[in-house]
N, C-alpha and C. Protein backbone atom coordinates (compact mmCIF):
# COMPACT_ATOMS: atom_id res chain seq x y z
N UNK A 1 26.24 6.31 16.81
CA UNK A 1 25.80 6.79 15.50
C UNK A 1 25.10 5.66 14.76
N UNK A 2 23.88 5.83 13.85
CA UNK A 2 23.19 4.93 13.69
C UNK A 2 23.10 5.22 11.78
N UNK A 3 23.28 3.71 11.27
CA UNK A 3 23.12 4.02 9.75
C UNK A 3 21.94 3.25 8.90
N UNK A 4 22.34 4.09 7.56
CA UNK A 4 21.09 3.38 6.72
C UNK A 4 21.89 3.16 6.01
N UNK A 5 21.11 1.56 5.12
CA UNK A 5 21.48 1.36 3.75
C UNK A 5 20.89 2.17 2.82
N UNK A 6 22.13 2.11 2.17
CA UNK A 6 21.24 3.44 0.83
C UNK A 6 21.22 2.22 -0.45
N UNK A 7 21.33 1.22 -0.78
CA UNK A 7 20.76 0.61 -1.31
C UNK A 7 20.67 -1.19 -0.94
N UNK A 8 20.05 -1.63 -2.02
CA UNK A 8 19.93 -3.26 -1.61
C UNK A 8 21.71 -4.21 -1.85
N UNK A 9 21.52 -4.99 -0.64
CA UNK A 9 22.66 -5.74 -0.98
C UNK A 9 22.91 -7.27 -0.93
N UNK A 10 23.35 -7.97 -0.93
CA UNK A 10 23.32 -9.32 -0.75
C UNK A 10 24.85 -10.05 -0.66
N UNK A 11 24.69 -11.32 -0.53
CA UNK A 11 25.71 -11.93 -0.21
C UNK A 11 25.52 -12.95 0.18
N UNK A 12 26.64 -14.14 -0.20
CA UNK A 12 26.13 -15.26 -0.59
C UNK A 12 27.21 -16.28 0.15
N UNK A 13 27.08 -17.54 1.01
CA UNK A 13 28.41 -18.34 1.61
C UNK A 13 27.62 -20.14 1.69
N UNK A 14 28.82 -20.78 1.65
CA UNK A 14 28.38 -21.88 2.10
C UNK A 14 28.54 -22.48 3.68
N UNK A 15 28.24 -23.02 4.37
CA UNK A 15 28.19 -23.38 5.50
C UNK A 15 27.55 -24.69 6.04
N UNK A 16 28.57 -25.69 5.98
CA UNK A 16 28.30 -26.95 5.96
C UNK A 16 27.71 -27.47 5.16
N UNK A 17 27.81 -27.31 3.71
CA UNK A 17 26.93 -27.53 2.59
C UNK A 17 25.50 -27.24 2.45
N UNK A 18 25.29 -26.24 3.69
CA UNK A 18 24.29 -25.77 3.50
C UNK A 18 24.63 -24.33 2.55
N UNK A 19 23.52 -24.24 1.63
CA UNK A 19 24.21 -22.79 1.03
C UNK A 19 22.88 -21.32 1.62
N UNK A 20 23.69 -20.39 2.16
CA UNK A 20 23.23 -18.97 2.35
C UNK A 20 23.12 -17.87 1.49
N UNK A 21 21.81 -17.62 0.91
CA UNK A 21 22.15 -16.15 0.39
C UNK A 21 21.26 -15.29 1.47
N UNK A 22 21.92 -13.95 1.45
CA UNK A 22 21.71 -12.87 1.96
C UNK A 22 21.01 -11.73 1.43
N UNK A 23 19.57 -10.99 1.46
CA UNK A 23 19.39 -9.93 0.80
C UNK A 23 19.39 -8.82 2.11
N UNK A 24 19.66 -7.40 1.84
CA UNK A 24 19.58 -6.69 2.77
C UNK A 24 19.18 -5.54 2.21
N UNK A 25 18.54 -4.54 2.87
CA UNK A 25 17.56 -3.34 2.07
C UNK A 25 17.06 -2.09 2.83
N UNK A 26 17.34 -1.24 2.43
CA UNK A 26 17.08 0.01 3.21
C UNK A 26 15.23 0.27 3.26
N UNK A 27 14.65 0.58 4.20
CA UNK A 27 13.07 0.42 4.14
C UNK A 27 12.82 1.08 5.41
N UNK A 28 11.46 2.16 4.92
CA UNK A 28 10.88 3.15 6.14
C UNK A 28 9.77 2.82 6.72
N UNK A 29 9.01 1.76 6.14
CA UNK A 29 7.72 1.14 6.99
C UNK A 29 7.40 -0.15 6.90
N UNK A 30 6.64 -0.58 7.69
CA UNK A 30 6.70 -2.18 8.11
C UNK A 30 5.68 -2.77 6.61
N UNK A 31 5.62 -2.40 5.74
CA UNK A 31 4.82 -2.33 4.88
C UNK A 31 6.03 -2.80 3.70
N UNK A 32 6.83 -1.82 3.35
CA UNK A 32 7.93 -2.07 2.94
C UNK A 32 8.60 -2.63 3.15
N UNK A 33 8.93 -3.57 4.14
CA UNK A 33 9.59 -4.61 4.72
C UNK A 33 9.13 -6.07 4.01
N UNK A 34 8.13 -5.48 4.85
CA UNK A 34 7.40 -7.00 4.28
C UNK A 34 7.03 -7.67 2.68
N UNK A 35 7.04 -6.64 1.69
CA UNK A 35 6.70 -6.36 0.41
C UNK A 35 8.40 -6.89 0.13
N UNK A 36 9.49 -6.09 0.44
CA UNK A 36 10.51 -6.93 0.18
C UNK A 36 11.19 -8.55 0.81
N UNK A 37 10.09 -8.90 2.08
CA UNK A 37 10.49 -10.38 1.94
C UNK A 37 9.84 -11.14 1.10
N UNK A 38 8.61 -10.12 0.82
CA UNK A 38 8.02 -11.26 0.16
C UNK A 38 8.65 -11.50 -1.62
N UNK A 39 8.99 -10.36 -1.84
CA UNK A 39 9.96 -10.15 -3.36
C UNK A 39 11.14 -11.12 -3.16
N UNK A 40 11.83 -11.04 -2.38
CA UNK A 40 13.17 -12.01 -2.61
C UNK A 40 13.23 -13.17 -2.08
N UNK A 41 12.04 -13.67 -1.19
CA UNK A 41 12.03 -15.06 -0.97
C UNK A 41 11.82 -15.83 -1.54
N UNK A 42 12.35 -17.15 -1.82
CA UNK A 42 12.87 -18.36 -2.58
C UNK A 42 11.62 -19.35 -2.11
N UNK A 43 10.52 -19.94 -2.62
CA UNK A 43 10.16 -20.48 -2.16
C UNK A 43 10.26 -22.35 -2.02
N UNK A 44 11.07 -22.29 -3.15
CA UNK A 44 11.82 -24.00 -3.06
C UNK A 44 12.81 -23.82 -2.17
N UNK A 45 13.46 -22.75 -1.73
CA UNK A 45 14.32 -22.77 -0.51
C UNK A 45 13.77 -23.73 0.50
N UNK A 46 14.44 -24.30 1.63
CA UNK A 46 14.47 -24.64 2.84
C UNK A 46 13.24 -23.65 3.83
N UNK A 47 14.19 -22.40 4.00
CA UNK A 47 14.04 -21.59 4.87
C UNK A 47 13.96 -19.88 4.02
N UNK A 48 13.24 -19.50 4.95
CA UNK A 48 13.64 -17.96 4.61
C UNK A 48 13.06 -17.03 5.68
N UNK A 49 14.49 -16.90 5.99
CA UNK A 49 14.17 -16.38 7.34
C UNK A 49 14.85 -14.95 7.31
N UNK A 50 14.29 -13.69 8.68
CA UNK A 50 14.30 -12.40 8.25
C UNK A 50 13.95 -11.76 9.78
N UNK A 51 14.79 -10.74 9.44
CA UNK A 51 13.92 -9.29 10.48
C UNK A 51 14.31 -8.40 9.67
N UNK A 52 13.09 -7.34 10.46
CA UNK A 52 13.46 -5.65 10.32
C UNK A 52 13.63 -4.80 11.34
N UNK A 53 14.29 -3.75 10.94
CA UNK A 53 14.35 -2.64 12.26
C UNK A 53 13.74 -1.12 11.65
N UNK A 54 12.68 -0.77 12.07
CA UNK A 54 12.70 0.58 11.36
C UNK A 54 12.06 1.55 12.71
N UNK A 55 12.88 2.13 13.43
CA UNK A 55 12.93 2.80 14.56
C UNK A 55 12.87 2.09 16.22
N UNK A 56 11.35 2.20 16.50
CA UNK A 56 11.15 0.90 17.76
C UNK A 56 10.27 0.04 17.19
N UNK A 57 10.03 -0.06 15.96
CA UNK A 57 9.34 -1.21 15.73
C UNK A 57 10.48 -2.57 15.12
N UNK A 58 10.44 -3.68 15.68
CA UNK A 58 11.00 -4.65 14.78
C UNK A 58 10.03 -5.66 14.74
N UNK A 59 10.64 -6.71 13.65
CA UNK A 59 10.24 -7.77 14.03
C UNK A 59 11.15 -9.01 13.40
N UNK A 60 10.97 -10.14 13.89
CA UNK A 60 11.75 -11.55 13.14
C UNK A 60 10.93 -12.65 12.69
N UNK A 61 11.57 -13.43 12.65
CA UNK A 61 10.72 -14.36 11.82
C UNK A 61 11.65 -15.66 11.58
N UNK A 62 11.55 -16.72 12.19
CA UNK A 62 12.58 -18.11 12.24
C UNK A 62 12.44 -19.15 11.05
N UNK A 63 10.92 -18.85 10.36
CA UNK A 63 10.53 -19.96 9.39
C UNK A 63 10.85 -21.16 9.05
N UNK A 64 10.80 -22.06 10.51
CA UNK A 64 10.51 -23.47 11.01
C UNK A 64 12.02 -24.00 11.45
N UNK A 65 13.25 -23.33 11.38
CA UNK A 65 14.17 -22.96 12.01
C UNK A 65 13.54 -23.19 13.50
N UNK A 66 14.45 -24.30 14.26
CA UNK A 66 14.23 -23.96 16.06
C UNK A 66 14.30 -22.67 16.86
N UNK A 67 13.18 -22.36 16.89
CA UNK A 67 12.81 -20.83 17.85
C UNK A 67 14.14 -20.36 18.06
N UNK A 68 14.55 -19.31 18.00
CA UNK A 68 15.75 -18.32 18.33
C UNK A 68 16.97 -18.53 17.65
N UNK A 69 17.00 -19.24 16.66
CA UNK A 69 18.03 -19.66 15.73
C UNK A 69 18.38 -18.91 15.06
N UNK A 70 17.19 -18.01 13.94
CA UNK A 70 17.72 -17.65 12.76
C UNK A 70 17.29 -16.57 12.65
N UNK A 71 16.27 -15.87 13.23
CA UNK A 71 15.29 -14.17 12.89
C UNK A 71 15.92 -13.22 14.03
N UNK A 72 16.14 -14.07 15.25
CA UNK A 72 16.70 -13.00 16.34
C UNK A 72 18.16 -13.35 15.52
N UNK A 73 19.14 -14.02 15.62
CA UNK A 73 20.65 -13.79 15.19
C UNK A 73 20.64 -12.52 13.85
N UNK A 74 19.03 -12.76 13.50
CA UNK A 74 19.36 -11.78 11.86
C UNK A 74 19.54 -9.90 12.43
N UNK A 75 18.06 -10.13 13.51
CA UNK A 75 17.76 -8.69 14.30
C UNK A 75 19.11 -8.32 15.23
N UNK A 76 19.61 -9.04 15.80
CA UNK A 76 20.91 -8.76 16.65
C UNK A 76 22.55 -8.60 15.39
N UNK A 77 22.05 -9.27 14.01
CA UNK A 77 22.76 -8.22 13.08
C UNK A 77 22.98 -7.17 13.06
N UNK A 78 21.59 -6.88 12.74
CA UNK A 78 21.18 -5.42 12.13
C UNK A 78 21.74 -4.78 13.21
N UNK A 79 21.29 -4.62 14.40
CA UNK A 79 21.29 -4.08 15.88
C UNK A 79 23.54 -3.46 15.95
N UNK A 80 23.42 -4.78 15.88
CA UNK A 80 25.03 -4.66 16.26
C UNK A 80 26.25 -4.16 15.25
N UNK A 81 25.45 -3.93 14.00
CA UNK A 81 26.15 -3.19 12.65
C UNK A 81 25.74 -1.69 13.04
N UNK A 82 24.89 -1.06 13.51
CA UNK A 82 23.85 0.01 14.40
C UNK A 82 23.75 0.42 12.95
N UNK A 83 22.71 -0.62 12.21
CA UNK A 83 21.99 -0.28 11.40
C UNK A 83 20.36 0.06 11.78
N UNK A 84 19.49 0.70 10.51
CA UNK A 84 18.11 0.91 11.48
C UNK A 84 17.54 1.32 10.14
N UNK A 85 16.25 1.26 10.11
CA UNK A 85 15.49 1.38 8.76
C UNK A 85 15.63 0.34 8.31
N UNK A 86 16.11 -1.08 8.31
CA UNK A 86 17.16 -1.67 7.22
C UNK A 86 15.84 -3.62 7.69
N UNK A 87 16.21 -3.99 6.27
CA UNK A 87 15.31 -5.58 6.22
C UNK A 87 16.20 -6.34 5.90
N UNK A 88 16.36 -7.50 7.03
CA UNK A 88 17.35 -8.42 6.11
C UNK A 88 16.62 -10.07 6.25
N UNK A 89 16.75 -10.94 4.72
CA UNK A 89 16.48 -11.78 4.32
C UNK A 89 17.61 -12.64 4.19
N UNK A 90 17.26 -13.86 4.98
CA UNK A 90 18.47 -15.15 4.83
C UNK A 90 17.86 -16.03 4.58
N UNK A 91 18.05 -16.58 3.07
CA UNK A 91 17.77 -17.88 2.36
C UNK A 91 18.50 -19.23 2.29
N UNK A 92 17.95 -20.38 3.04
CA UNK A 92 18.84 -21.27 3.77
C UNK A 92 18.71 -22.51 2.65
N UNK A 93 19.50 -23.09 2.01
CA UNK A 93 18.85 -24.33 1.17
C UNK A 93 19.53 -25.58 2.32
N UNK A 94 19.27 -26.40 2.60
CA UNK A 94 19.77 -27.55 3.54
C UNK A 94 20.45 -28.13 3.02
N UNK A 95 22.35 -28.64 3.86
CA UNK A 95 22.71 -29.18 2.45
C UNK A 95 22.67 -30.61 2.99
N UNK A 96 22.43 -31.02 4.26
CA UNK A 96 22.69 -32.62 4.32
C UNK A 96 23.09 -32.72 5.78
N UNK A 97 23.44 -31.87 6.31
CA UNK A 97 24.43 -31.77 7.32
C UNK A 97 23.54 -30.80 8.68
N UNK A 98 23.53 -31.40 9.94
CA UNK A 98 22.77 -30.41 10.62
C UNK A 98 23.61 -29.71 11.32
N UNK A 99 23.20 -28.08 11.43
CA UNK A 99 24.17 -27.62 12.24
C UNK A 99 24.59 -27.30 13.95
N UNK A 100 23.07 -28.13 14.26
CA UNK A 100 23.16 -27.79 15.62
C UNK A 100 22.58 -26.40 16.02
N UNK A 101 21.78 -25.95 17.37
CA UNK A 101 21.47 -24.84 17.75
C UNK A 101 22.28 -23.65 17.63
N UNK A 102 23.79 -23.90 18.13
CA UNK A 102 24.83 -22.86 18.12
C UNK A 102 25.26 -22.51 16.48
N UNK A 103 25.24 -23.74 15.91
CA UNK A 103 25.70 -23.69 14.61
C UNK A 103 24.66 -22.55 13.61
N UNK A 104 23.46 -22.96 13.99
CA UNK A 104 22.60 -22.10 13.28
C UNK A 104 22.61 -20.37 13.78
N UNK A 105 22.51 -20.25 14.75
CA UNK A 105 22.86 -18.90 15.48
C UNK A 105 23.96 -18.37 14.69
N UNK A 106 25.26 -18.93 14.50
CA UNK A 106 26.04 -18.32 13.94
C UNK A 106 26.09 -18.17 12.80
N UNK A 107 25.61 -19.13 11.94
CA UNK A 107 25.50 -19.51 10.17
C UNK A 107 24.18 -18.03 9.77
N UNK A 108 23.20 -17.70 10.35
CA UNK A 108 22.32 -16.93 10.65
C UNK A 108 22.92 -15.60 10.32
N UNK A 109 23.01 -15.29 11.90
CA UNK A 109 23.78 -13.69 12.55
C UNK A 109 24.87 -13.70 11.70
N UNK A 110 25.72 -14.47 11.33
CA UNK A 110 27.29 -14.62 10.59
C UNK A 110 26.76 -13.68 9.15
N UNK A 111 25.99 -14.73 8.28
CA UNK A 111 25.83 -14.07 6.79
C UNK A 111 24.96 -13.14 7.15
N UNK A 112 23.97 -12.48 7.64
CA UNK A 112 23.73 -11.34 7.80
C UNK A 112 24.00 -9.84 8.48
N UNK A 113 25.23 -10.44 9.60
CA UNK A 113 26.66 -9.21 9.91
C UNK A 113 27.03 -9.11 8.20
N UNK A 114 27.65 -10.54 7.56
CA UNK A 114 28.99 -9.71 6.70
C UNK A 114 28.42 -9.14 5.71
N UNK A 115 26.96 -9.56 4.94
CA UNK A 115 26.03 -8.44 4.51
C UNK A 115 25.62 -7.25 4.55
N UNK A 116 25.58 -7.09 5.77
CA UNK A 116 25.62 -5.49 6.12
C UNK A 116 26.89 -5.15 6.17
N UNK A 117 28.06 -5.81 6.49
CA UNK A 117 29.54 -5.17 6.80
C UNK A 117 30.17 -4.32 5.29
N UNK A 118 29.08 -5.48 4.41
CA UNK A 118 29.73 -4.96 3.05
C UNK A 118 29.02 -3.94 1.94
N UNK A 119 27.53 -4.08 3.12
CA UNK A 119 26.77 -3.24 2.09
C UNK A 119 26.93 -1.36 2.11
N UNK A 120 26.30 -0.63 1.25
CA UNK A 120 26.59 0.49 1.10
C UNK A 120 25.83 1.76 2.06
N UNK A 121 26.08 1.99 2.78
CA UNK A 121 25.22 2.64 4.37
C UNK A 121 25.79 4.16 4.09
N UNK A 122 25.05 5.33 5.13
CA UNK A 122 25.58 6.18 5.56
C UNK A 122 24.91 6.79 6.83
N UNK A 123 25.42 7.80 7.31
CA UNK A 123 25.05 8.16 8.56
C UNK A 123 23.27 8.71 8.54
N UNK A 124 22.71 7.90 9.62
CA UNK A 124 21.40 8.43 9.89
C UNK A 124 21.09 9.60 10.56
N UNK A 125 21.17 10.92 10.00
CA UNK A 125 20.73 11.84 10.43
C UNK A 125 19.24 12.30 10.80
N UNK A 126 18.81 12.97 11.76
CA UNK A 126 17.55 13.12 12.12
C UNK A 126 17.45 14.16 11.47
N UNK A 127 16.26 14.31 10.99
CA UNK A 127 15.64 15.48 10.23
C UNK A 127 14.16 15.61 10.66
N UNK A 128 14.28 17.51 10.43
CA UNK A 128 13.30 18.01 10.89
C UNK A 128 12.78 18.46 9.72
N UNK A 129 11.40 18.86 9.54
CA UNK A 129 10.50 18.67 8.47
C UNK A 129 9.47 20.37 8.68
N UNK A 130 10.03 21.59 8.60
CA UNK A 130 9.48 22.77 8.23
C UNK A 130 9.03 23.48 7.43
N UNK A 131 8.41 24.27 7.04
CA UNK A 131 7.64 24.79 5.97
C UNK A 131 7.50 26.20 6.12
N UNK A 132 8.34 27.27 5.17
CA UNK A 132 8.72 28.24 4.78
C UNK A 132 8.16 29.19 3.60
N UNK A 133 8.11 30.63 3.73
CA UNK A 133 7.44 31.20 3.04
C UNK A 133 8.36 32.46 2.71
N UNK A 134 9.20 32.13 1.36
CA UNK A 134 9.65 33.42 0.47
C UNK A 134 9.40 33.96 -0.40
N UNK A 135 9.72 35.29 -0.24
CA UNK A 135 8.77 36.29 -1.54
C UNK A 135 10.42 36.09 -2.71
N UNK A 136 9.37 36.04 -3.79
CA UNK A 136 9.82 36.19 -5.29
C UNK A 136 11.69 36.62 -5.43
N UNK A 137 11.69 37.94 -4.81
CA UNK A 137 13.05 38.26 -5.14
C UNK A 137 14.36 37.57 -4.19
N UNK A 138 13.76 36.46 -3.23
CA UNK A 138 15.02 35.72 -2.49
C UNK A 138 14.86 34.41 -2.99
N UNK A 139 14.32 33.65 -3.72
CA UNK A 139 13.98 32.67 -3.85
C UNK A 139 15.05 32.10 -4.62
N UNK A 140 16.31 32.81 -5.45
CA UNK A 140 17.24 31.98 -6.15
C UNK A 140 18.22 32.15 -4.83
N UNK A 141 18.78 33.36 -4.74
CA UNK A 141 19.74 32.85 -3.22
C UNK A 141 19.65 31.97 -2.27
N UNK A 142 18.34 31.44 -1.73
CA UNK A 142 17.90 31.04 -0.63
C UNK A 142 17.95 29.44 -1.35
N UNK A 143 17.37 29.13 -2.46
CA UNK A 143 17.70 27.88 -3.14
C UNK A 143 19.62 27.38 -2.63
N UNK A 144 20.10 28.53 -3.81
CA UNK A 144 21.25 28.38 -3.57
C UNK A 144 22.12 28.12 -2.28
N UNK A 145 21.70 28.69 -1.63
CA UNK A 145 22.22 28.12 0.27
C UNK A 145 21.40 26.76 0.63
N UNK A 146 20.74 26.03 0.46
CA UNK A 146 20.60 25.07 0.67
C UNK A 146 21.10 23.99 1.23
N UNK A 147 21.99 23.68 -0.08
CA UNK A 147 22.72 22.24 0.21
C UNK A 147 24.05 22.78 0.88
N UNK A 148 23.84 23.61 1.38
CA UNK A 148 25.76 24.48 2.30
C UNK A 148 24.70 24.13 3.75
N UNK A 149 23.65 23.90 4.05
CA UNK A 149 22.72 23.05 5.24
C UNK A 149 22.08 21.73 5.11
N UNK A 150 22.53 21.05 3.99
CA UNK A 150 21.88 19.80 3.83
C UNK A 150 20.34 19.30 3.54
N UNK A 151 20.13 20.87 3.36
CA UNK A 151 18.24 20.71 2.91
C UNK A 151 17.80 20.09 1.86
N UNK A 152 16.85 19.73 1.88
CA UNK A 152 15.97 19.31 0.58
C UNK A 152 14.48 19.43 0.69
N UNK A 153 14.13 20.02 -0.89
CA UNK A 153 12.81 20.39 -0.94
C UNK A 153 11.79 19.26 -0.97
N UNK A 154 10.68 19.13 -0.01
CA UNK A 154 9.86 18.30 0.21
C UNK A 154 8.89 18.52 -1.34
N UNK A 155 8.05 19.80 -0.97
CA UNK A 155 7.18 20.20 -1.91
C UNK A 155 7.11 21.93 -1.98
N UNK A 156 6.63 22.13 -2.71
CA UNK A 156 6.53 23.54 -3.25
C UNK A 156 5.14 23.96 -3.99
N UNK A 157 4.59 25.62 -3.06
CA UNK A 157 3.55 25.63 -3.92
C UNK A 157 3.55 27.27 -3.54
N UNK A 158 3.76 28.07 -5.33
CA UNK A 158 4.10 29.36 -5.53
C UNK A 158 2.29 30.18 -5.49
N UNK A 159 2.72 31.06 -4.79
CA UNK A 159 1.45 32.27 -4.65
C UNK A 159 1.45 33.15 -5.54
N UNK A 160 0.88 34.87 -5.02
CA UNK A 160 1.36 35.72 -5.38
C UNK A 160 2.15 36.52 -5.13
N UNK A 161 2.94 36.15 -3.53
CA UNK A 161 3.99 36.70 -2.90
C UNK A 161 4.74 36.12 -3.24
N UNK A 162 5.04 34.52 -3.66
CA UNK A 162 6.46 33.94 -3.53
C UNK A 162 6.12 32.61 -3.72
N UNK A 163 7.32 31.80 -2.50
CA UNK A 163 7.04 30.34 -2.68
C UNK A 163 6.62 29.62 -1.29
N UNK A 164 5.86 28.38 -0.98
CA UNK A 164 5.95 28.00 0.16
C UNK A 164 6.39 26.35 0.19
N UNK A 165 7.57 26.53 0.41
CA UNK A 165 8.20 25.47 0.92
C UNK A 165 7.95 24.22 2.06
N UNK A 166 7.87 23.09 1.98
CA UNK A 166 7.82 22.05 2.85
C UNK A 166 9.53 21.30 2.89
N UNK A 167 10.24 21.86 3.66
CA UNK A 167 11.61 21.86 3.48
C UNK A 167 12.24 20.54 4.61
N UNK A 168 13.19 19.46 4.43
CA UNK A 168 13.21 18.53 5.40
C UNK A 168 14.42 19.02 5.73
N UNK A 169 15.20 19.58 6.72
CA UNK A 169 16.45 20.10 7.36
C UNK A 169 16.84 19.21 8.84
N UNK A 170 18.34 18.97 8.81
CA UNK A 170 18.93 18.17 9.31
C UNK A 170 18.52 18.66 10.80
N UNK A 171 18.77 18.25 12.17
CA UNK A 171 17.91 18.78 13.42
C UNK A 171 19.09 19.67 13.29
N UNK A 172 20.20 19.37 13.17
CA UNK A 172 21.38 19.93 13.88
C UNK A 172 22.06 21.39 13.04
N UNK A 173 21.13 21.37 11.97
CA UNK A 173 21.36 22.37 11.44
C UNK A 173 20.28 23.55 11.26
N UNK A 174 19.46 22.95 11.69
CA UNK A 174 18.08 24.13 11.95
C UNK A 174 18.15 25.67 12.47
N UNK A 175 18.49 25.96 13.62
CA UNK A 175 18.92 26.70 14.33
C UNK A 175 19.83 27.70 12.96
N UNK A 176 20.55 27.15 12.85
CA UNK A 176 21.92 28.05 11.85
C UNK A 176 21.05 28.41 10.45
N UNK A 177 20.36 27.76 9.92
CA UNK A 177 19.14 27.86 8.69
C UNK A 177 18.53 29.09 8.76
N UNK A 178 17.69 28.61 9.99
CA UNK A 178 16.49 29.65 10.42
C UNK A 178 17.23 31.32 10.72
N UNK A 179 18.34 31.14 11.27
CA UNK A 179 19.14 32.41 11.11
C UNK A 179 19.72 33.13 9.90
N UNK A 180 19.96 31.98 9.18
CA UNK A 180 20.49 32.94 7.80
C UNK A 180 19.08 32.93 6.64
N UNK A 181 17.75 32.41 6.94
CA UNK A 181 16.92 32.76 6.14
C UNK A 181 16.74 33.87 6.48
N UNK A 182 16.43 33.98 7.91
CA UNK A 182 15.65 35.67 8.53
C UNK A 182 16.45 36.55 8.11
N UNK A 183 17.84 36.06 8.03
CA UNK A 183 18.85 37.53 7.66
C UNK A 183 18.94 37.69 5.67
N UNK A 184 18.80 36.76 5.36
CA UNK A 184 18.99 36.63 3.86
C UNK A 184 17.93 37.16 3.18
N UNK A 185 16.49 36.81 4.17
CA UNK A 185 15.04 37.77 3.61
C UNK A 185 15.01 39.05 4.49
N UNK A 186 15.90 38.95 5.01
CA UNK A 186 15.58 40.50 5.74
C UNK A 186 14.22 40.75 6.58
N UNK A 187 13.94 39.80 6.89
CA UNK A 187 12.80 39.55 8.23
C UNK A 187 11.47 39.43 6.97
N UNK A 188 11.84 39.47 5.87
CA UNK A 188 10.70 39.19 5.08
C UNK A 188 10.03 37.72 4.85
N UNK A 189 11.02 36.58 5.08
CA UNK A 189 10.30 35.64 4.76
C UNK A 189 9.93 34.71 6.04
N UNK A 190 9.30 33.69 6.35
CA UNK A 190 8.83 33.27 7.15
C UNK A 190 8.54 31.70 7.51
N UNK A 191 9.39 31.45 8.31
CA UNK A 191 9.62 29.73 8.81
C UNK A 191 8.34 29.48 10.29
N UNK A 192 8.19 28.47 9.90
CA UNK A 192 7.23 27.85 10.63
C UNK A 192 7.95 26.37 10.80
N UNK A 193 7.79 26.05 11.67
CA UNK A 193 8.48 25.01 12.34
C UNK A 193 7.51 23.47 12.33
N UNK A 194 6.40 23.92 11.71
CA UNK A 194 5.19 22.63 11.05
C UNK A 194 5.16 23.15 9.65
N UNK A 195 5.39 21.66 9.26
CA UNK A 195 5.00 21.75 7.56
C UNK A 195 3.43 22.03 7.49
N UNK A 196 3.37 23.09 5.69
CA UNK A 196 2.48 23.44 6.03
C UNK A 196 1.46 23.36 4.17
N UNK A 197 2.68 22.75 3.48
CA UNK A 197 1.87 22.49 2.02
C UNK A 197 1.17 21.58 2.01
């Protein structure tokens, strides 16, 4: 089972007088990722180092950290919390003290596990994204059954028959949807399985 953060989190440790803060952030494109390292990075910091995961795309980033130290320990975070969508930023100030290759791997991967361990997630459900067409007189019932399937309205745009829905429904509940619309419109209203507003 794979989760998202549902919002930003952080967290903060010392480690050999070096001090760590942690930002971590729920994000759907590599666009958004990057827009939030560039927001919370410290630039009198040391370091600021980072990955993202948002499906099969990732990426890391060691920022002058010895190659494999600090962006892969951050990505094998994320990975091993079976987080996904999710950006995490580790801000390193140096305190005097070196930690060694192993040391950094763990000082790394360490504050960005207990970051995610503590931040606020929930289950990543796959959703399917259909677009529906009800006439006028089902349109408050059919609202009303909704969230008893976990739907939510994308967009909406009313005719002279009714409404047409761009509806995002869970995969796993599709099937059971599509059956109680057809029966609830009485074969009157009409799902299409491509969005279509």
């Amino acid at each position: 089972m794979l989760y998202k953060l549902t919002r930003i989190s952080n967290w903060e440790e010392e480690i050999k007088r070096s001090r760590f803060v942690v930002y971590a952030g729920p994000v759907d494109t590599t666009e958004a990722a990057l827009k939030f390292i560039e927001k919370y990075s410290v630039a009198e910091a040391t370091h600021n180092c980072w990955a993202y995961s948002i499906g099969d795309e990732y990426r890391f980033n060691d920022d002058g950290e010895p190659g494999g130290t600090a962006g892969r320990p951050i990505l094998q975070a994320i990975h091993g919390q079976q987080i996904d969508y999710a950006v995490v930023l580790v801000i390193r100030w140096f305190g005097g003290i070196k930690l060694g290759t192993g040391g950094l791997v763990r000082a790394y991967g360490g504050a960005a596990a207990q970051c995610l361990r503590v931040a606020d997630k929930r289950k990543l459900v796959p959703m399917v994204t259909i677009s529906c067409h009800c006439p006028f007189s089902y349109i408050s019932i059919i609202q009303a059954r909704m969230d008893e399937y976990d739907i939510s309205i994308n967009a909406e745009q009313f005719n002279a028959d009714g409404v047409i829905w761009e509806l995002a429904v869970p995969e796993a509940n599709l099937e059971d949807y599509i059956n109680a619309f057809t029966n609830i419109t009485r074969g009157q209203g009409v799902i299409n399985n491509e969005p279509a507003v």
